[in-house]
C-alpha atoms as a PDB file:
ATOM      1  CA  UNK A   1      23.057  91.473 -22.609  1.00  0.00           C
ATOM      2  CA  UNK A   2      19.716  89.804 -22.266  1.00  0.00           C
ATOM      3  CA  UNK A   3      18.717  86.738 -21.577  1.00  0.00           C
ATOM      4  CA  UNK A   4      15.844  85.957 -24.079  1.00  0.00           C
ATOM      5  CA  UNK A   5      16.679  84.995 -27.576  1.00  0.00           C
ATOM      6  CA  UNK A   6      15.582  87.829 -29.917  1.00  0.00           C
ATOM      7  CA  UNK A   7      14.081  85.641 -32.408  1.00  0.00           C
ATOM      8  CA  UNK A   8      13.750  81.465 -32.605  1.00  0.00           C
ATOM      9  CA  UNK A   9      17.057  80.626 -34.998  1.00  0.00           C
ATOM     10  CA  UNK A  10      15.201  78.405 -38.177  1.00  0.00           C
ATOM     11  CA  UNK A  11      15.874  75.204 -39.001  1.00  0.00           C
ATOM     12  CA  UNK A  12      16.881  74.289 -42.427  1.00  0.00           C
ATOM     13  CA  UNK A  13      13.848  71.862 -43.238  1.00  0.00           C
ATOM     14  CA  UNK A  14      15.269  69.723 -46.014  1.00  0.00           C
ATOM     15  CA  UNK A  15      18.811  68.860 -43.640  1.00  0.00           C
ATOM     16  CA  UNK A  16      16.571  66.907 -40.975  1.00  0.00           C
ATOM     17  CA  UNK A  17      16.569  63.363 -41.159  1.00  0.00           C
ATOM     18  CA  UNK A  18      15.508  60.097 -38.857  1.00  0.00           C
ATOM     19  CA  UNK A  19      17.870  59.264 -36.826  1.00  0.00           C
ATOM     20  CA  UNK A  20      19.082  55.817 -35.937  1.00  0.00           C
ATOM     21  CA  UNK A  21      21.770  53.750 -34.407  1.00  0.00           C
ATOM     22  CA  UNK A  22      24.141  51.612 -36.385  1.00  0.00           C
ATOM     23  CA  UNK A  23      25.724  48.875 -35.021  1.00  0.00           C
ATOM     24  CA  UNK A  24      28.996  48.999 -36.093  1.00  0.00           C
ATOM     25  CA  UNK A  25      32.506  47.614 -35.066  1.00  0.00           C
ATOM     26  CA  UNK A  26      35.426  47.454 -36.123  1.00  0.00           C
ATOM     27  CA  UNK A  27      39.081  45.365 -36.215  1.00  0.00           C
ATOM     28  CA  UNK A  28      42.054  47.128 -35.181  1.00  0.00           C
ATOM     29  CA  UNK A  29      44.654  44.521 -35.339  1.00  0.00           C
ATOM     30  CA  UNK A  30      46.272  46.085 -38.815  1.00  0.00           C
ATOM     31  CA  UNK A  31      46.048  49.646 -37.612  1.00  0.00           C
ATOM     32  CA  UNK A  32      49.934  50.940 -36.739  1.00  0.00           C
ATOM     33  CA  UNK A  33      50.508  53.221 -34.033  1.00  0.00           C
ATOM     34  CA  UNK A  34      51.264  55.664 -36.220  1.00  0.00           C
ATOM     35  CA  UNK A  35      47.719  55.712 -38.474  1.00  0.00           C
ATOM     36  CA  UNK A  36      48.870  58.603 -40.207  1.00  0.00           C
ATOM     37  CA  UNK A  37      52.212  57.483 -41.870  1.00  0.00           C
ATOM     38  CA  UNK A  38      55.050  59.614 -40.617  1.00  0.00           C
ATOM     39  CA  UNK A  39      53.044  61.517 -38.532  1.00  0.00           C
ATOM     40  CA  UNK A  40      52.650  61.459 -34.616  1.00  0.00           C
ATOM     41  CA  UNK A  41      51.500  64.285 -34.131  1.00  0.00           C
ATOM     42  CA  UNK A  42      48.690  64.260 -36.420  1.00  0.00           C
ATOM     43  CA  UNK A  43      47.768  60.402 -35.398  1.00  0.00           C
ATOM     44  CA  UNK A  44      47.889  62.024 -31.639  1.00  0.00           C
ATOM     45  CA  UNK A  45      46.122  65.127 -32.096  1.00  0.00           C
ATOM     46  CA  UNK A  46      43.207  62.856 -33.463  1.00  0.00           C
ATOM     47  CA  UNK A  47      43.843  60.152 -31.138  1.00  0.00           C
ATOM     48  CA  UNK A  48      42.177  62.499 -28.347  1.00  0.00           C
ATOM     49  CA  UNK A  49      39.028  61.759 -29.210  1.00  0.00           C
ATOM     50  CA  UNK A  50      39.499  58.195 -27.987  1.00  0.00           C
ATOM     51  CA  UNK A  51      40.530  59.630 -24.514  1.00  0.00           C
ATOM     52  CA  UNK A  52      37.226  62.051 -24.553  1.00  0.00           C
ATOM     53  CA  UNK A  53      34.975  60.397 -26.120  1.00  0.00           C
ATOM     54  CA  UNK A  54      34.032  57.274 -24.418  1.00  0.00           C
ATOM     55  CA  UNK A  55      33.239  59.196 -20.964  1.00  0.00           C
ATOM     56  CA  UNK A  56      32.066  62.513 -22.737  1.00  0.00           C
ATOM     57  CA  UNK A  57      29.334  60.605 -24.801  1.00  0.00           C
ATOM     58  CA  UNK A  58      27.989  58.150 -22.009  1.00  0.00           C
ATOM     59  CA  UNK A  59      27.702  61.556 -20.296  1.00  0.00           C
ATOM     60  CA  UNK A  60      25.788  62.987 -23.240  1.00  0.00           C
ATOM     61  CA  UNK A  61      23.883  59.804 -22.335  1.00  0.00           C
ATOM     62  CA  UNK A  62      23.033  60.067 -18.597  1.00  0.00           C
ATOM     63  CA  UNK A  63      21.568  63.664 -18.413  1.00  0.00           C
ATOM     64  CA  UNK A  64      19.650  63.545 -21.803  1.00  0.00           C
ATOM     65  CA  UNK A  65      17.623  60.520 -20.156  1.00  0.00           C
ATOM     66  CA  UNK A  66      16.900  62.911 -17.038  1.00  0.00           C
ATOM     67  CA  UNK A  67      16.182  65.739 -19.211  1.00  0.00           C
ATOM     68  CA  UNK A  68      13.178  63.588 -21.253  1.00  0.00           C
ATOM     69  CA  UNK A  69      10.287  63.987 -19.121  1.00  0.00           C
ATOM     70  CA  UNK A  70      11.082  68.135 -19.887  1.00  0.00           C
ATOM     71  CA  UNK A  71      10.457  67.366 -23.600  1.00  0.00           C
ATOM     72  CA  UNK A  72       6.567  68.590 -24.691  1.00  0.00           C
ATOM     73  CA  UNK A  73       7.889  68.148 -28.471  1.00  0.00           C
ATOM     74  CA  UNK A  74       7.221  64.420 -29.725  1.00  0.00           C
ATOM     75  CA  UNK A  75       9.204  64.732 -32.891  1.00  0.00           C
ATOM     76  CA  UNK A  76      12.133  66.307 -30.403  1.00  0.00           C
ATOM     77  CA  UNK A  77      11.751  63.753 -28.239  1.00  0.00           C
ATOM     78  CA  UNK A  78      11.944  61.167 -31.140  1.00  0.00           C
ATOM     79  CA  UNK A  79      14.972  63.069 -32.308  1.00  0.00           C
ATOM     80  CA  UNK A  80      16.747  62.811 -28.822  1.00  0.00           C
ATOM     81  CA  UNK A  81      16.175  59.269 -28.345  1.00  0.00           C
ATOM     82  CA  UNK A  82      17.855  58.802 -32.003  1.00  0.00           C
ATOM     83  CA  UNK A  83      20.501  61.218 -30.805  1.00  0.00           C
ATOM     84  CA  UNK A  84      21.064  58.882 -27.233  1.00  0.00           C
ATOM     85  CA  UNK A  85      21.300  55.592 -29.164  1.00  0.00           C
ATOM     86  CA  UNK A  86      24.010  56.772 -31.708  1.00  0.00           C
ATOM     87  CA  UNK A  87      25.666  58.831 -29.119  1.00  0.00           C
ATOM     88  CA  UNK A  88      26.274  55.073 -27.044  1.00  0.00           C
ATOM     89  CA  UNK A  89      27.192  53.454 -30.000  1.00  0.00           C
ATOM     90  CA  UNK A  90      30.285  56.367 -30.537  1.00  0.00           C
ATOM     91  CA  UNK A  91      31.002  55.818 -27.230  1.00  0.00           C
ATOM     92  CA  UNK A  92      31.490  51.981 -27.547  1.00  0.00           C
ATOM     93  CA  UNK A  93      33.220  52.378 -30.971  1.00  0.00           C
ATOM     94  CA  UNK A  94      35.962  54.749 -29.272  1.00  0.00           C
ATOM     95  CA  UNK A  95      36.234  53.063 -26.058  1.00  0.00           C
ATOM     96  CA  UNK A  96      36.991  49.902 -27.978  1.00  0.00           C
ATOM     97  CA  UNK A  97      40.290  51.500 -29.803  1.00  0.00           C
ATOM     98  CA  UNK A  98      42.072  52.210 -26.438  1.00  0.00           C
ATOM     99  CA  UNK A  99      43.186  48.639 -25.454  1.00  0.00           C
ATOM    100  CA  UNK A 100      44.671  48.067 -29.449  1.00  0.00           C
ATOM    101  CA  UNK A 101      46.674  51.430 -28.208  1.00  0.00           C
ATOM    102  CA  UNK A 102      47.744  49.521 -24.697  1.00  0.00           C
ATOM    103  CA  UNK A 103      48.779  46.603 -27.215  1.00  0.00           C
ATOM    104  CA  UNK A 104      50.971  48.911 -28.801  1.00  0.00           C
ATOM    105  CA  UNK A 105      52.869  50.750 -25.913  1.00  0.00           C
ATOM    106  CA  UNK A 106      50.653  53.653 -25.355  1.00  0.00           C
ATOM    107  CA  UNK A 107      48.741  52.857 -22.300  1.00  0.00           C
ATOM    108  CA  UNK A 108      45.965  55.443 -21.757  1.00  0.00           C
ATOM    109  CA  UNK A 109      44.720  54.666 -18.748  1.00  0.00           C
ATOM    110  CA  UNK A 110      46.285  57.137 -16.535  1.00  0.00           C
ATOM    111  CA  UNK A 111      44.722  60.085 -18.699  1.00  0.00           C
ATOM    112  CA  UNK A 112      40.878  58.757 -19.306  1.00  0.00           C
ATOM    113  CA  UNK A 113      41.228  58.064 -15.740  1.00  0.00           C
ATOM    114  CA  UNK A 114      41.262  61.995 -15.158  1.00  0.00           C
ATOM    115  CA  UNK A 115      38.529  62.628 -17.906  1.00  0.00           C
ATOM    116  CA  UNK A 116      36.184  59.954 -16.360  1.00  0.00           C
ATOM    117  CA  UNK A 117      36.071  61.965 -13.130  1.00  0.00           C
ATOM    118  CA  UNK A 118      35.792  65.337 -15.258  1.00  0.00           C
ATOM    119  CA  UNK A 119      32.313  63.831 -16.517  1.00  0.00           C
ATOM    120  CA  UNK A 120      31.033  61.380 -13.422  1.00  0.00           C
ATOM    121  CA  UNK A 121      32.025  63.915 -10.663  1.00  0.00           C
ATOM    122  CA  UNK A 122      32.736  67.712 -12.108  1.00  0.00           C
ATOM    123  CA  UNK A 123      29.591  67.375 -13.927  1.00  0.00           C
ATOM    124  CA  UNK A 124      27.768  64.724 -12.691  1.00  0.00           C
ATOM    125  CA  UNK A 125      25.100  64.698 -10.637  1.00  0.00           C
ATOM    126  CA  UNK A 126      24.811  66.479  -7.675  1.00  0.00           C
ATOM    127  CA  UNK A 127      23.060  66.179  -3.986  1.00  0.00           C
ATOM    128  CA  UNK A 128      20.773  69.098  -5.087  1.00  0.00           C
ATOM    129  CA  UNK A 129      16.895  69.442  -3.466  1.00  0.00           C
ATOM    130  CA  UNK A 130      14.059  68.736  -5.386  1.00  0.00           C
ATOM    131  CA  UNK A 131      13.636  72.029  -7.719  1.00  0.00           C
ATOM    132  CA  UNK A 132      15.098  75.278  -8.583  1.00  0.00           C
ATOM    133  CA  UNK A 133      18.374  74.341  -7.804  1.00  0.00           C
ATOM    134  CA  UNK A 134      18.159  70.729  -9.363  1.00  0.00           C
ATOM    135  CA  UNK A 135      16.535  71.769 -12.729  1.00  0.00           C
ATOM    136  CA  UNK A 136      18.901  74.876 -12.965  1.00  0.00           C
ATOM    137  CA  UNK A 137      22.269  71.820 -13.052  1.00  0.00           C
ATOM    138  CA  UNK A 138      19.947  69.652 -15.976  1.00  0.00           C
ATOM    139  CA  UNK A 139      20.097  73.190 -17.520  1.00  0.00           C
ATOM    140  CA  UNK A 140      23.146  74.089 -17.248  1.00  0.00           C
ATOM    141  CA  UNK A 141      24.224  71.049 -18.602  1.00  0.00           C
ATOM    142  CA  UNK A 142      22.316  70.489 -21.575  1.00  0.00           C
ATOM    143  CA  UNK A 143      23.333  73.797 -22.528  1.00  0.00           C
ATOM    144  CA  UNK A 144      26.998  72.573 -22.269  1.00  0.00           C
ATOM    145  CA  UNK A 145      26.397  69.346 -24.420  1.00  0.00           C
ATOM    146  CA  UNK A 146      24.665  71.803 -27.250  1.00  0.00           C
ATOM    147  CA  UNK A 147      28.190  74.210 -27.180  1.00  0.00           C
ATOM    148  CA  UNK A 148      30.021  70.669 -27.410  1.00  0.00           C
ATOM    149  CA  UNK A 149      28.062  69.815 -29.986  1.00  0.00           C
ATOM    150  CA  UNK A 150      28.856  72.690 -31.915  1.00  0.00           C
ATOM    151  CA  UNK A 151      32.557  71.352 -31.850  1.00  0.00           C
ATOM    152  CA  UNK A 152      31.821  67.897 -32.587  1.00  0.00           C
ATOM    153  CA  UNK A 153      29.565  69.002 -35.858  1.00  0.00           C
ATOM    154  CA  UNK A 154      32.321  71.606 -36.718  1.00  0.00           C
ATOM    155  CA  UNK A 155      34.758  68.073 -36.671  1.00  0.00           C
ATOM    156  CA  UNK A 156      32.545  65.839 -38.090  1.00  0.00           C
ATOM    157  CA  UNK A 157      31.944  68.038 -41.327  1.00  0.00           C
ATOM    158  CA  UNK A 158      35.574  68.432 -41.537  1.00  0.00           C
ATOM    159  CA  UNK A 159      36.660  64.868 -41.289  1.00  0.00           C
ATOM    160  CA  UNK A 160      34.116  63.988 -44.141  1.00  0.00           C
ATOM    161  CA  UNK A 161      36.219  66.301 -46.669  1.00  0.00           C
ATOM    162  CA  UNK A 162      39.885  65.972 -44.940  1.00  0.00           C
ATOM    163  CA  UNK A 163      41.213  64.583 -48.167  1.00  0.00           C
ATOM    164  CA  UNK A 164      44.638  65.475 -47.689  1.00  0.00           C
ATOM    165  CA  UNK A 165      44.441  62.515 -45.030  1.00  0.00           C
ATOM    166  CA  UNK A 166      43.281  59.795 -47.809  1.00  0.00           C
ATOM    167  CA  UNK A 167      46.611  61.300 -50.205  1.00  0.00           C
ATOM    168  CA  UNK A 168      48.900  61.130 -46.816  1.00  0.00           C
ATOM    169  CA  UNK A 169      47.868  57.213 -46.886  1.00  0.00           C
ATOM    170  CA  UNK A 170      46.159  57.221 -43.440  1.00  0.00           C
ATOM    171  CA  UNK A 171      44.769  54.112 -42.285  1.00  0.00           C
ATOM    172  CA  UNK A 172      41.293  53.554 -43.974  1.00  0.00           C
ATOM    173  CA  UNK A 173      39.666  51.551 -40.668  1.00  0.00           C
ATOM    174  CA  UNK A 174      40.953  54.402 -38.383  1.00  0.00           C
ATOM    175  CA  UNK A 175      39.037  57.122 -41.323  1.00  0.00           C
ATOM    176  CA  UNK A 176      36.373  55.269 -41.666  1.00  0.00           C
ATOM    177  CA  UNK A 177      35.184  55.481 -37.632  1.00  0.00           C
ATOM    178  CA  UNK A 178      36.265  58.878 -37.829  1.00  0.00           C
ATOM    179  CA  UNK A 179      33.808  59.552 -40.850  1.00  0.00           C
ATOM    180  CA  UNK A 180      30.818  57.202 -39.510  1.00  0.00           C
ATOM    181  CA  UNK A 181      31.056  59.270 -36.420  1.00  0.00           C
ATOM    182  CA  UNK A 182      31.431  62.559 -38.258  1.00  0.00           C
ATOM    183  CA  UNK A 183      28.628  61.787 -40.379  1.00  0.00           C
ATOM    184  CA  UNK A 184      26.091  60.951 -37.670  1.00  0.00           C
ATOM    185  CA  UNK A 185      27.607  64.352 -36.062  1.00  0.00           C
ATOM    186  CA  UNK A 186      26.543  65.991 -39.023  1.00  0.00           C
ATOM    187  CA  UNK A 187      23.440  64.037 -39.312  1.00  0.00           C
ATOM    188  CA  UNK A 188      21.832  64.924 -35.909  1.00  0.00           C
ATOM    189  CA  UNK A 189      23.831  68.047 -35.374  1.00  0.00           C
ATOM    190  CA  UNK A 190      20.525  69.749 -34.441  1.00  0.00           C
ATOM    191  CA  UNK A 191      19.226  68.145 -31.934  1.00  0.00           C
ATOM    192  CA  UNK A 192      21.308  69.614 -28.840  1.00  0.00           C
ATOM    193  CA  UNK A 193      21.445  72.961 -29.757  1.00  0.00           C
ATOM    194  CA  UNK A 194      17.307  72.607 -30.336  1.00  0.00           C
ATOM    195  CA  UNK A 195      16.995  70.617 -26.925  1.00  0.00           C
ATOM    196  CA  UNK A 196      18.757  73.623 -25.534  1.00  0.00           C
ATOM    197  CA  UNK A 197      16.025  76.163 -27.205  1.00  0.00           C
ATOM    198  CA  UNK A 198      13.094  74.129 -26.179  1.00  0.00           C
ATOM    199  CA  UNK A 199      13.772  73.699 -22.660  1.00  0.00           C
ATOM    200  CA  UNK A 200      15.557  76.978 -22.180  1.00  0.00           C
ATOM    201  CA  UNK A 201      17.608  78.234 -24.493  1.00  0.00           C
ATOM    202  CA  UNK A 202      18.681  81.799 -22.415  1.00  0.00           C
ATOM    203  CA  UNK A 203      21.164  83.654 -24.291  1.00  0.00           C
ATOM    204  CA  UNK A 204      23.617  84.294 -21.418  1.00  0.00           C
ATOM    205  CA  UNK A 205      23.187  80.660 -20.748  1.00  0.00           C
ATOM    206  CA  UNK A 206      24.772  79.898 -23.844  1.00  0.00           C
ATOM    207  CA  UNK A 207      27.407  82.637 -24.030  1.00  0.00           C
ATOM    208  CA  UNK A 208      28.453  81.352 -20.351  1.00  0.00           C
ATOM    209  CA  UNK A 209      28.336  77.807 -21.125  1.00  0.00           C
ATOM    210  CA  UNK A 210      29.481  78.028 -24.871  1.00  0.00           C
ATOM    211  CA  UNK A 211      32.835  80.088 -22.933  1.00  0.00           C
ATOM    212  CA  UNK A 212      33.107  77.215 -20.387  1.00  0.00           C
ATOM    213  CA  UNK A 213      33.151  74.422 -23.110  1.00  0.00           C
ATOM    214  CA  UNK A 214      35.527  75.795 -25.493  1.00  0.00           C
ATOM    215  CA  UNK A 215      38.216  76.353 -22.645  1.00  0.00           C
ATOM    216  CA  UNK A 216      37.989  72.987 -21.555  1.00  0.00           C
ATOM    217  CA  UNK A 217      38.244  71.590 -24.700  1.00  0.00           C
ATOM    218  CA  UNK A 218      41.275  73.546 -25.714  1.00  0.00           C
ATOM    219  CA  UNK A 219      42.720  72.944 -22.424  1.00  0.00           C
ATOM    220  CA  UNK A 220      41.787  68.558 -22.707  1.00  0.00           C
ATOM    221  CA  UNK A 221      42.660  68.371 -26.582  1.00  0.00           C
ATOM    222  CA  UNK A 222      46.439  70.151 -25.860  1.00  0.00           C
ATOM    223  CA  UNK A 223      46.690  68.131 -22.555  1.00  0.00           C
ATOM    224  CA  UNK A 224      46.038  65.218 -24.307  1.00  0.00           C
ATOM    225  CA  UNK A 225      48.018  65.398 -27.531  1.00  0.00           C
ATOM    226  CA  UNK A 226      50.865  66.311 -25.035  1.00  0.00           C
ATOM    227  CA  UNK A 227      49.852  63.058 -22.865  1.00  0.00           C
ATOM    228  CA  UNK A 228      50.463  60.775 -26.114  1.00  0.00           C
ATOM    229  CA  UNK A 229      53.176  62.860 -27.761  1.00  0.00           C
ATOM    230  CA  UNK A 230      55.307  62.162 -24.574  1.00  0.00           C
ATOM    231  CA  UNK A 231      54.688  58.173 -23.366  1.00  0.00           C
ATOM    232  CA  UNK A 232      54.664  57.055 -27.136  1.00  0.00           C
ATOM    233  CA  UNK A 233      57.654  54.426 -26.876  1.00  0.00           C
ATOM    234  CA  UNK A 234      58.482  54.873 -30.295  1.00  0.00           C
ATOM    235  CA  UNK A 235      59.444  59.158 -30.123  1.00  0.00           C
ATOM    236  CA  UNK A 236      62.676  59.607 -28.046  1.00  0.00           C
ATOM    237  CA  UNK A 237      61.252  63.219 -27.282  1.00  0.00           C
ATOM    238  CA  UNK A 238      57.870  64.004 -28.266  1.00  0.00           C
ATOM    239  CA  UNK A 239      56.454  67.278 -28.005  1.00  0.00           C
ATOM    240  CA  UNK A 240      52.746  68.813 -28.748  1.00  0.00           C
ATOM    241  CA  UNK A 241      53.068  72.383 -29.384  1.00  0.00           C
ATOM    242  CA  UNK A 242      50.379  74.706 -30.847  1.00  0.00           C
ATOM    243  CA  UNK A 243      52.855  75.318 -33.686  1.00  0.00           C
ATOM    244  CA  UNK A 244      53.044  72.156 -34.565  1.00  0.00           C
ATOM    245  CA  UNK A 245      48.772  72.043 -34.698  1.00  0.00           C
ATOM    246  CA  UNK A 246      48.809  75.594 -36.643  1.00  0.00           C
ATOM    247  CA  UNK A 247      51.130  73.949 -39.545  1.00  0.00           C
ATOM    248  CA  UNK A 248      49.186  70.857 -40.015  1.00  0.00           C
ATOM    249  CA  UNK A 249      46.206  72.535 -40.080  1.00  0.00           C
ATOM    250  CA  UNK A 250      47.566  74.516 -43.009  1.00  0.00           C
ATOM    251  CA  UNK A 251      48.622  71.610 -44.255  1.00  0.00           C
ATOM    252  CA  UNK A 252      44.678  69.989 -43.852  1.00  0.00           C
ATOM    253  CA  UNK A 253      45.484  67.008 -42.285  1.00  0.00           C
ATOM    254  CA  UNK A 254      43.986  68.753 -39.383  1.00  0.00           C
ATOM    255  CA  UNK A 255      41.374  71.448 -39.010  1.00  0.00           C
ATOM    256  CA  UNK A 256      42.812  74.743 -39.626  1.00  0.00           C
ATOM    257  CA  UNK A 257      42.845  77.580 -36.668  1.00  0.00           C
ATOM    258  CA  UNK A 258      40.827  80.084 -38.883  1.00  0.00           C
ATOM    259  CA  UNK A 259      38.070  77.787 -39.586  1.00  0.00           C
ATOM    260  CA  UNK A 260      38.061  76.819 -35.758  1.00  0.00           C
ATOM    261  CA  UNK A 261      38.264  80.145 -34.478  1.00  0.00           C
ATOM    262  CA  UNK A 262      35.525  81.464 -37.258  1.00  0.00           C
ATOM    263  CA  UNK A 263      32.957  78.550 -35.527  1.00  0.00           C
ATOM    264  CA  UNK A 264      33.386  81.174 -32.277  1.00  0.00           C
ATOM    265  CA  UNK A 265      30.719  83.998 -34.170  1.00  0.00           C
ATOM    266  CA  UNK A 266      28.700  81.621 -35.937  1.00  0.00           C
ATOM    267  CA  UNK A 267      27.774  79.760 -32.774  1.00  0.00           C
ATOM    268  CA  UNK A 268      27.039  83.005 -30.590  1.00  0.00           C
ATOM    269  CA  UNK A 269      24.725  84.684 -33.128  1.00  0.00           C
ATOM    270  CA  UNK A 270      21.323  85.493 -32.193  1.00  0.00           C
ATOM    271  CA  UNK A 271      20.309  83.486 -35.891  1.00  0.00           C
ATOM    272  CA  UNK A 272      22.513  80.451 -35.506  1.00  0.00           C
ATOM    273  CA  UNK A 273      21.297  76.886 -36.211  1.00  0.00           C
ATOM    274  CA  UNK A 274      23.228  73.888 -36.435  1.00  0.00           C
ATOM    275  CA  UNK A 275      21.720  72.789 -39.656  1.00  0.00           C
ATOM    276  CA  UNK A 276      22.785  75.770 -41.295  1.00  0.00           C
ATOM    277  CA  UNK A 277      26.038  74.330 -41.313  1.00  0.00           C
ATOM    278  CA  UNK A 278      27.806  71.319 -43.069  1.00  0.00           C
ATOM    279  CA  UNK A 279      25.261  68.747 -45.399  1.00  0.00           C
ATOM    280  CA  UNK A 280      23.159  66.290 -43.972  1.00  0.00           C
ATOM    281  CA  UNK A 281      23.308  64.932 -47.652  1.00  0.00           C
ATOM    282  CA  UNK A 282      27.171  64.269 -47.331  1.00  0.00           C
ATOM    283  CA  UNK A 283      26.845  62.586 -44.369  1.00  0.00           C
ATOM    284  CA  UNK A 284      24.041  60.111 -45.399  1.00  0.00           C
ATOM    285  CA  UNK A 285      25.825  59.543 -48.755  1.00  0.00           C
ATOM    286  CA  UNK A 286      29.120  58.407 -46.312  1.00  0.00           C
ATOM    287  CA  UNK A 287      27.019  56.109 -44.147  1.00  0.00           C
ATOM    288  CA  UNK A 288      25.534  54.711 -47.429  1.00  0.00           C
ATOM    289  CA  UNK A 289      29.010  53.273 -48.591  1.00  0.00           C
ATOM    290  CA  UNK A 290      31.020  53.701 -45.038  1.00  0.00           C
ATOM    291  CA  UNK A 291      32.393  49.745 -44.757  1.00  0.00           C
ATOM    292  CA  UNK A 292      31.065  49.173 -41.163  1.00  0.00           C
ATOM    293  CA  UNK A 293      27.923  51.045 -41.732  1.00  0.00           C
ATOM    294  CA  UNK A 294      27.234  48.625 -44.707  1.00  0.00           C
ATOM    295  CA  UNK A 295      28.205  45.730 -42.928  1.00  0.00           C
ATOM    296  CA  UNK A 296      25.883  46.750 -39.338  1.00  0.00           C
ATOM    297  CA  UNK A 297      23.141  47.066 -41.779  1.00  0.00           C
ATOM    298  CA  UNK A 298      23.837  44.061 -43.617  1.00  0.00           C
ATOM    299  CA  UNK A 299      24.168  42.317 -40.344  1.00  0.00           C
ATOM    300  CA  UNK A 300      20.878  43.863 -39.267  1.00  0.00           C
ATOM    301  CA  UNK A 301      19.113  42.610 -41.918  1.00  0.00           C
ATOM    302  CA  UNK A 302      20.158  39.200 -41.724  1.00  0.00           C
ATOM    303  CA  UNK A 303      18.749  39.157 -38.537  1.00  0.00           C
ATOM    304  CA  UNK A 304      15.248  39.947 -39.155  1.00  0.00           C
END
């Protein structure tokens, strides 16, 4: 297998768009345990992205500053620096739902605990020398956040058009983070994977890395939904199963396992590009009208 890409994937030109930070926040207090009426499992299974994403995206964070000065592409650079400020403000927004959980019963500390040292010491920095060995472990990892990216686009464009959610009466402030943050997946779902290309972007690199971030988000997702499913006080004996997943996505209140397992191809072809998938145009239309996307700009404006 080599090493070198056989040709540079294209961008789709019209799906690129400035990206920005919005200031958004939201107010939990009316949101029930149970966001998706009737359904734990379903409210859990989605609920992992609170546990993830608050360490996961300040990690995002932390090595795209250190991988800057490698950036000899100003309207990359501009794109990453876009891509940092709206990955801290998903981090913030998610962090921020964890103590209305607490409130509730569910206390998640002892699990984002365990993710937090996943991110800060599995793959944080290391006591490398100045050089080859140092610049190989930036590599490495922004290869890693372009595979996770992959996953988080792949959610993001699903989210936007999960209407069987909005029929199943979920709860609209829970939906609408989910779709602001889907969206502005969608929106800059470019920029890791071309981060990757333009400071590497070695074939085997990806294969290897793309491998090592799919396991461990199988293997973190499952954990978690199994984490909620059994300290929930309100479920005398809850139980995460992949069955259980498999029939709700069916069902599409959660993404199905063909579409997922499809994403597997798409990503490892030697002419994939993250713009070639999902609408940058859906995703600025939700921000447009997204409640606390209109009210951080609103907010913004009254400021100036």
């Amino acid at each position: 297998m080599s090493n070198k890409q056989a040709r540079v994937p294209l961008p789709v030109e019209d799906e690129r768009t400035p990206l920005k930070a919005r200031k958004v926040s939201f107010s939990w207090e009316d949101t029930p345990l149970h966001w998706v009426p009737g359904d734990p499992f379903t409210t859990h299974t989605i609920n992992v992205l609170h546990l993830l994403l608050p360490a996961g995206e300040r990690w995002f964070v932390h090595v795209y500053k250190q991988v800057l000065p490698y950036i000899r592409d100003e309207r990359l650079r501009e794109d990453v620096i876009g891509f940092i400020g709206q990955e801290a403000m998903h981090s913030q927004a998610h962090d921020e739902v964890l103590p209305h959980l607490k409130e509730l019963g569910l206390d998640p500390t002892p699990y984002t605990a365990q993710v937090d040292w996943l991110f800060e010491k599995l793959l944080g920095d290391r006591t490398l020398p100045p050089g080859r060995a140092r610049r190989w472990w930036l590599m490495e990892r922004v290869a890693l956040i372009a595979a996770i990216e992959h996953y988080t686009a792949f959610l993001g464009n699903w989210v936007l058009n999960a209407e069987e959610l909005d029929r199943r009466g979920a709860d609209p402030t829970m939906l609408d983070l989910l779709r602001w943050h889907g969206a502005e997946e969608v929106e800059h779902r470019s920029v890791a994977f071309e981060l990757f290309l333009h400071v590497d972007g070695g074939y085997r690199r990806r294969v290897r890395t793309w491998a090592t971030a799919f396991t461990a988000l199988v293997f973190l997702w499952q954990r978690g939904a199994r984490f909620f499913m059994e300290n929930d006080p309100t479920l005398l004996d809850g139980k995460a199963s992949f069955r259980a997943f498999y029939v709700r996505g069916r069902r599409g209140v959660l993404p199905s396992t063909g579409d997922m397992l499809r994403s597997i191809p798409r990503y490892l072809s030697r002419d994939y590009h993250p713009s070639q998938e999902g609408s940058t145009e859906q995703a600025v239309a939700y921000l447009a009208s997204s409640p606390a996307a209109v009210a951080a700009l609103a907010a913004e404006k009254g400021t100036k």
